[in-house]
N, C-alpha and C. Protein backbone atom coordinates (compact mmCIF):
# COMPACT_ATOMS: atom_id res chain seq x y z
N UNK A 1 0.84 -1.16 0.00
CA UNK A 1 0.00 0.00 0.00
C UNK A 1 0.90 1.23 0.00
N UNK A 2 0.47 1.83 -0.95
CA UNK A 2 1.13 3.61 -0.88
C UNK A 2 0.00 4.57 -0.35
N UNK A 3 0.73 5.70 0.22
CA UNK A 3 0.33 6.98 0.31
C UNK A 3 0.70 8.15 0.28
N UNK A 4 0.24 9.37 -0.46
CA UNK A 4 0.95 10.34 -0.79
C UNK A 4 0.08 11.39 -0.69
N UNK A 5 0.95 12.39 0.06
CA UNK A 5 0.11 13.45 -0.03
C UNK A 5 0.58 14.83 -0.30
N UNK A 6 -0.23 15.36 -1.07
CA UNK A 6 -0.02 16.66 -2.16
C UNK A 6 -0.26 18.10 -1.45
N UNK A 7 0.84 18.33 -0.37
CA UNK A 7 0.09 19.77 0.24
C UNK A 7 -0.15 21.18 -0.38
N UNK A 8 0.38 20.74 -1.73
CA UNK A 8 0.15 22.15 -2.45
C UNK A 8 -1.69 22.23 -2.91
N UNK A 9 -2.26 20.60 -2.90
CA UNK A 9 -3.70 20.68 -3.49
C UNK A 9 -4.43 20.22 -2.29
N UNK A 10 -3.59 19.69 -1.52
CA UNK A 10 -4.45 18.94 -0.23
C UNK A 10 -4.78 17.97 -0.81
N UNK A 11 -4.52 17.12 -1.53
CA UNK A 11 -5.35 15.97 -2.47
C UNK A 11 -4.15 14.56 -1.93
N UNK A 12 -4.92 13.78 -1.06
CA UNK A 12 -4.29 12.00 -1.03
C UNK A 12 -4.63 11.31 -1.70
N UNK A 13 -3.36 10.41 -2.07
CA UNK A 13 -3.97 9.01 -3.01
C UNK A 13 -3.07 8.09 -2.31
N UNK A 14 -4.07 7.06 -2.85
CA UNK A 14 -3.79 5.53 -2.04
C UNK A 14 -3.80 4.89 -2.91
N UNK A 15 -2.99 3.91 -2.68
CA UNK A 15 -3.04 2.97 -3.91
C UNK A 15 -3.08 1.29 -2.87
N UNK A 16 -3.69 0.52 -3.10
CA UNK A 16 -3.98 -0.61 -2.51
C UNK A 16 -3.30 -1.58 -3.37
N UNK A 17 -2.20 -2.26 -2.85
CA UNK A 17 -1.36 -2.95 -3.91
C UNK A 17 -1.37 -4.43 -3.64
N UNK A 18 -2.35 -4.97 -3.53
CA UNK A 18 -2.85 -6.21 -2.84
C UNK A 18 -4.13 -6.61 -3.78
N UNK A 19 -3.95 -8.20 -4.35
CA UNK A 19 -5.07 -8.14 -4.68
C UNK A 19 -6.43 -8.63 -4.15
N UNK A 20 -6.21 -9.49 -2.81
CA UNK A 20 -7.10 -9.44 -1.47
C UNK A 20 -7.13 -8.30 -0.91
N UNK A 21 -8.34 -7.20 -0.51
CA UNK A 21 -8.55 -6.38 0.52
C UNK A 21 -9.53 -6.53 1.29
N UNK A 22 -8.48 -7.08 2.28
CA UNK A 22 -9.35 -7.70 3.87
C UNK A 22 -9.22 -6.70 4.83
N UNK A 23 -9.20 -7.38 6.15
CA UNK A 23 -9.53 -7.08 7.40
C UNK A 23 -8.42 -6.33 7.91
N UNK A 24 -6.91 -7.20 7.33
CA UNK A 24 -5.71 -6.99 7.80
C UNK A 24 -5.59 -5.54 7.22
N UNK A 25 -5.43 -5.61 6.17
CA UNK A 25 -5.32 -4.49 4.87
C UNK A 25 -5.99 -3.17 5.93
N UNK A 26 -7.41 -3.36 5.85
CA UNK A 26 -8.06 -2.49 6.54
C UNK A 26 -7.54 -1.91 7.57
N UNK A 27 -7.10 -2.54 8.65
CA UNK A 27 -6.56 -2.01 9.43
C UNK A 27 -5.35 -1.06 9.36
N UNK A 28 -4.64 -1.60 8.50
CA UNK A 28 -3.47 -1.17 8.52
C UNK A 28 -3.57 0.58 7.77
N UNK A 29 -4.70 0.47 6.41
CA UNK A 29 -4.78 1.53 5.95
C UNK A 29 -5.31 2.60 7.14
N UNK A 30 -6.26 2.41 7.67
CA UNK A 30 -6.57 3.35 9.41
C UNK A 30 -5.36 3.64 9.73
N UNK A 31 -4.72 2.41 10.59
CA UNK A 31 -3.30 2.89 10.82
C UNK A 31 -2.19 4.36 9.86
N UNK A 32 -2.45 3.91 8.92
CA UNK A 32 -1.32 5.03 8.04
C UNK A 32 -2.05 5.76 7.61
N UNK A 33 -3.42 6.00 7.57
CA UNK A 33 -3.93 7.60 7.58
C UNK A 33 -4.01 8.67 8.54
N UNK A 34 -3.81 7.49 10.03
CA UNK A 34 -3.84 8.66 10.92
C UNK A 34 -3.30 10.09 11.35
N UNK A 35 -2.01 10.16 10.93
CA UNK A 35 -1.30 11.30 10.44
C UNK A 35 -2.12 12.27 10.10
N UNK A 36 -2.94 11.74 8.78
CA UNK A 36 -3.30 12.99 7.86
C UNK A 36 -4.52 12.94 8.61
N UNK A 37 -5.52 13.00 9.58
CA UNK A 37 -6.74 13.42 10.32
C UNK A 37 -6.28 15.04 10.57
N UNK A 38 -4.88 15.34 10.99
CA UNK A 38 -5.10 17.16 11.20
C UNK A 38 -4.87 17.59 9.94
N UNK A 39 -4.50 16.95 9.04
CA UNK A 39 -4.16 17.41 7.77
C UNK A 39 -5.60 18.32 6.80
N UNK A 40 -5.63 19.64 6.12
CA UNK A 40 -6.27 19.85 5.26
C UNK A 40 -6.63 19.01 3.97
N UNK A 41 -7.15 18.03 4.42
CA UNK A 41 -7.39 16.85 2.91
C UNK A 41 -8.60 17.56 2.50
N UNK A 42 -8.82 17.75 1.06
CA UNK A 42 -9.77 18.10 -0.02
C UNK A 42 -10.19 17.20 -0.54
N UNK A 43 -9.45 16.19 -0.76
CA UNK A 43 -9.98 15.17 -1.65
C UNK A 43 -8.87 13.71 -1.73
N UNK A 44 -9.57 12.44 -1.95
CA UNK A 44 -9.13 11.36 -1.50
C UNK A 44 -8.95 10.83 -2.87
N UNK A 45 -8.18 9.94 -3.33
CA UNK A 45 -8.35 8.99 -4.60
C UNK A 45 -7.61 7.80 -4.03
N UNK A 46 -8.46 6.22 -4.08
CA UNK A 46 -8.14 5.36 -3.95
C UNK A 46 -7.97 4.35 -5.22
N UNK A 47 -6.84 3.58 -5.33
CA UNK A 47 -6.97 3.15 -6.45
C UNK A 47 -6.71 2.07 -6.38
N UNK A 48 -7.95 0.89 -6.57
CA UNK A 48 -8.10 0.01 -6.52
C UNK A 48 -7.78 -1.10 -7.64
N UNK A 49 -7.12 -0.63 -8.36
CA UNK A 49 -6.90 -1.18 -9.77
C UNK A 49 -6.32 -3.06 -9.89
N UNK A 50 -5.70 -3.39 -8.48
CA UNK A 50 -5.03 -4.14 -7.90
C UNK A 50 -5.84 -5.20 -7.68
N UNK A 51 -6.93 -5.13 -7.32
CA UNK A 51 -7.94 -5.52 -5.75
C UNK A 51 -8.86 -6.41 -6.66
N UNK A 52 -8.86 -7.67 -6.68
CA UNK A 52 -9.23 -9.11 -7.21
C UNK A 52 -10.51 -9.30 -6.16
N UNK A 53 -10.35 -9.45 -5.00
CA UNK A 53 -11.40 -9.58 -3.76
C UNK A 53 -11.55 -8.57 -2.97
N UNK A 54 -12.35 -8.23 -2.36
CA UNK A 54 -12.77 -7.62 -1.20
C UNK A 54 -13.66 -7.73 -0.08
N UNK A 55 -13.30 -7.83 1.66
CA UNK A 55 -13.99 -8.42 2.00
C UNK A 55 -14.81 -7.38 2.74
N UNK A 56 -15.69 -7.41 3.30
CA UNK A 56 -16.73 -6.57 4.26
C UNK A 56 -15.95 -5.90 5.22
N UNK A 57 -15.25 -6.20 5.98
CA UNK A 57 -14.51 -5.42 6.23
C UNK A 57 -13.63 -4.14 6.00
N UNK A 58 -13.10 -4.26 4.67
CA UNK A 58 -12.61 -3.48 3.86
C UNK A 58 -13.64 -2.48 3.63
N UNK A 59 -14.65 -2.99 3.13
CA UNK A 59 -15.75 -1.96 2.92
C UNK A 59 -16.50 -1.45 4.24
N UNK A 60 -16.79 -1.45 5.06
CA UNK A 60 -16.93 -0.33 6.30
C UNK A 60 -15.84 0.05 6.18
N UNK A 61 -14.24 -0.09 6.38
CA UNK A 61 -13.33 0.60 6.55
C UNK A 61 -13.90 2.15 5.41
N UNK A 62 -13.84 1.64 4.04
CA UNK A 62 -13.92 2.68 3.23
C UNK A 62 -15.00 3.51 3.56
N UNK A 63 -16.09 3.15 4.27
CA UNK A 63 -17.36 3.97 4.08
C UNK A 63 -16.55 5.00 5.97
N UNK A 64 -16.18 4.38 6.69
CA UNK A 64 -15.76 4.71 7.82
C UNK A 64 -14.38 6.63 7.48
N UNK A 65 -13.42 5.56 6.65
CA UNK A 65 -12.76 6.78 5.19
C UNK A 65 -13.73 7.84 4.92
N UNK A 66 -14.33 7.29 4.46
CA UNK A 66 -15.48 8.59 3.34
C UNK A 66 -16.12 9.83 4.51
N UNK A 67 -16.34 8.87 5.76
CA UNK A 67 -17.19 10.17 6.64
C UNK A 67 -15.69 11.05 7.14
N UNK A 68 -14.67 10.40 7.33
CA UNK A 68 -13.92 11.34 7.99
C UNK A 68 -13.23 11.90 7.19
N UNK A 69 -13.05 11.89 5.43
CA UNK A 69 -12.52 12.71 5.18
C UNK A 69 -13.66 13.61 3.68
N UNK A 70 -14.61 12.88 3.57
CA UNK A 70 -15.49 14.03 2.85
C UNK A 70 -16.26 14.57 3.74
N UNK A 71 -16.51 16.05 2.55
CA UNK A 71 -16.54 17.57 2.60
C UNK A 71 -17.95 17.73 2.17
N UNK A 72 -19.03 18.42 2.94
CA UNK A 72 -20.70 18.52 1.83
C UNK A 72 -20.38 19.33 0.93
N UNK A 73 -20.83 18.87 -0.10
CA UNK A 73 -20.74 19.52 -1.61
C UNK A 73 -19.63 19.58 -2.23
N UNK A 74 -18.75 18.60 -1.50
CA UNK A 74 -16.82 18.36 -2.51
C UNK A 74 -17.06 16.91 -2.89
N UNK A 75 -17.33 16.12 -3.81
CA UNK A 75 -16.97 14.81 -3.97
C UNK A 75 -15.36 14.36 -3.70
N UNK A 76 -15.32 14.44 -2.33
CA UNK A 76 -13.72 14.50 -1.57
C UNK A 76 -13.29 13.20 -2.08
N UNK A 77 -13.89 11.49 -1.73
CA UNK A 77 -13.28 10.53 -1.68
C UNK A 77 -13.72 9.78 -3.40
N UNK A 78 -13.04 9.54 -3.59
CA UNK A 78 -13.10 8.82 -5.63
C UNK A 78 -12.12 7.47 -5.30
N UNK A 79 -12.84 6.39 -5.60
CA UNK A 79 -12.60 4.95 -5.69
C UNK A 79 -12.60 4.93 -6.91
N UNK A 80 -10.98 4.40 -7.59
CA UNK A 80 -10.79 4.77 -8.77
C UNK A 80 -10.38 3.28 -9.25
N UNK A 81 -10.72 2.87 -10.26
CA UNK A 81 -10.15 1.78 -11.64
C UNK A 81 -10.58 -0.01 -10.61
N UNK A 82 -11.97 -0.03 -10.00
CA UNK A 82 -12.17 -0.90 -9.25
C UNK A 82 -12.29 -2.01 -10.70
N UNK A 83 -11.73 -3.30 -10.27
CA UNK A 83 -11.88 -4.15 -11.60
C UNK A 83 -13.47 -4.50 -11.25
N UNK A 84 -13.92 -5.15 -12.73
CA UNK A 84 -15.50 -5.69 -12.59
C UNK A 84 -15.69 -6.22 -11.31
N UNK A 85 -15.11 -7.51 -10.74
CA UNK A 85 -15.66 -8.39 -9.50
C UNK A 85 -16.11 -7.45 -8.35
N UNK A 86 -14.92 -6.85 -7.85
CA UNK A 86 -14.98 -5.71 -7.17
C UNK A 86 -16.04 -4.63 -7.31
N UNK A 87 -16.63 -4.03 -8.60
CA UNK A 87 -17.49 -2.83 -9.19
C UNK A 87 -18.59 -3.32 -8.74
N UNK A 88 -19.13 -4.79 -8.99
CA UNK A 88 -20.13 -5.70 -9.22
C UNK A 88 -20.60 -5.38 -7.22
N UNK A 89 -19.36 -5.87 -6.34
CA UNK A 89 -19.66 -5.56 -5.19
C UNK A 89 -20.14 -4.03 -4.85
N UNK A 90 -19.91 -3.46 -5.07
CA UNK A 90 -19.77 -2.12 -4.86
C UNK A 90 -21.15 -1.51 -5.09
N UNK A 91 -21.79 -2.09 -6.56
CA UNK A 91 -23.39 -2.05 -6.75
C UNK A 91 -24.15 -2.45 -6.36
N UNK A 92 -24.12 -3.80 -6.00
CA UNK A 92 -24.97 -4.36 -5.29
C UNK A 92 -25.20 -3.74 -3.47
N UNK A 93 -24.37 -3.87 -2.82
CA UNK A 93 -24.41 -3.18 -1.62
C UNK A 93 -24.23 -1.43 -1.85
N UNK A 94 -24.74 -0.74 -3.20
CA UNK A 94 -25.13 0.44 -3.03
C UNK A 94 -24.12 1.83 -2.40
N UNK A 95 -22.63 1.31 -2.52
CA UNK A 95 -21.68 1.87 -2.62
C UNK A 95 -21.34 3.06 -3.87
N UNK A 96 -21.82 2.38 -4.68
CA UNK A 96 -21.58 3.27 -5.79
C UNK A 96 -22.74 4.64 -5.43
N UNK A 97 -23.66 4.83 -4.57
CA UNK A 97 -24.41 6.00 -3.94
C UNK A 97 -23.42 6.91 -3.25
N UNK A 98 -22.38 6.76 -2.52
CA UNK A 98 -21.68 7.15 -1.25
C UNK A 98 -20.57 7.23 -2.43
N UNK A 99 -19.94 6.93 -2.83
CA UNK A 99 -18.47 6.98 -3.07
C UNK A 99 -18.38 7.89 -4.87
N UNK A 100 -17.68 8.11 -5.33
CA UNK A 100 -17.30 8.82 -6.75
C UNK A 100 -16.68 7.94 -7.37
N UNK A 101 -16.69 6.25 -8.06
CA UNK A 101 -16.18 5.45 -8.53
C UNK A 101 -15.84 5.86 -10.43
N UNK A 102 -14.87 5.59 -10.10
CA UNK A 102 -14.00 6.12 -11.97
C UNK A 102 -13.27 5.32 -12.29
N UNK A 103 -13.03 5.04 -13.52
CA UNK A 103 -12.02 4.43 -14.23
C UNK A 103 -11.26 5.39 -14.39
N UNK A 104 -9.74 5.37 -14.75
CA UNK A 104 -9.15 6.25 -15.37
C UNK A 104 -8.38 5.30 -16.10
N UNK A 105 -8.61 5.77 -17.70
CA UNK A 105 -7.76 4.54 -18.51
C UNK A 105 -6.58 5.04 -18.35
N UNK A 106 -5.69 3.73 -18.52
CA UNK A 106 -4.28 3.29 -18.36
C UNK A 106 -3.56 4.32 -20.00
N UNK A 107 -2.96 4.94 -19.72
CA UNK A 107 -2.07 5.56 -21.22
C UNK A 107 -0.74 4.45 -21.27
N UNK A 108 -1.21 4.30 -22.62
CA UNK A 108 0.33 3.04 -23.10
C UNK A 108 1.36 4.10 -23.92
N UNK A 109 2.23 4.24 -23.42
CA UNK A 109 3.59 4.92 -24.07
C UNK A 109 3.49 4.70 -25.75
N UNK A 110 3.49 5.39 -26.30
CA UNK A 110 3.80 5.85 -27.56
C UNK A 110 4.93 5.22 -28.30
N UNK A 111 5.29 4.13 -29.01
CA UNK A 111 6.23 4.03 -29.82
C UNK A 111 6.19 4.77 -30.83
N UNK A 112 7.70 5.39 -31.60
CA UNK A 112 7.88 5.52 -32.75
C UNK A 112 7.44 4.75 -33.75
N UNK A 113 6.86 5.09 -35.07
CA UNK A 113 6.19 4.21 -36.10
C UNK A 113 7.36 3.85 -36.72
């Protein structure tokens, strides 16, 4: 798991580099955000691009995320490049209401012709 944070925009991203996100995971991400709770965060991007499973856990963690660091009227937290299995969860339990879920396509480097 990475985290980085941008104090010129206030903007964190996470990147979840696991393709199980469990209980353990969960925790640990709590753990390494705590820092940034005094921090001016604007906006969150998680990027799930990794993440094959996910268990219930993981997801309160994220919805637990979303209250403490979105803003009314900022779409602060964006769950970004969730693969289908994962998306599929996310709809059904009505996540995709609460969260700003995006793809952002992958850019493939340019060869010379």
């Amino acid at each position: 798991m990475s985290i980085q944070f941008h104090p010129g925009s206030h903007h964190l991203t996470i990147t979840i580099d696991t393709s199980v996100f469990e209980a353990a995971d969960a925790a640990q991400l709590e753990s390494d955000l705590a820092p940034f709770s005094n921090e001016a965060v604007e906006s969150v991007e998680l990027d799930l691009a990794q993440v094959e499973q996910i268990d219930s856990e993981a997801i309160c963690t994220l919805v637990s995320l979303h209250h403490r660091f979105a803003h009314p009227f900022i779409p602060a937290f964006a769950l970004r490049n969730p693969r289908p299995e994962v998306r599929r969860v996310f709809d059904l339990l009505g996540i995709d209401r609460i969260f700003a879920i995006e793809n952002t396509p992958v850019l493939k480097s340019l060869a010379p012709c």
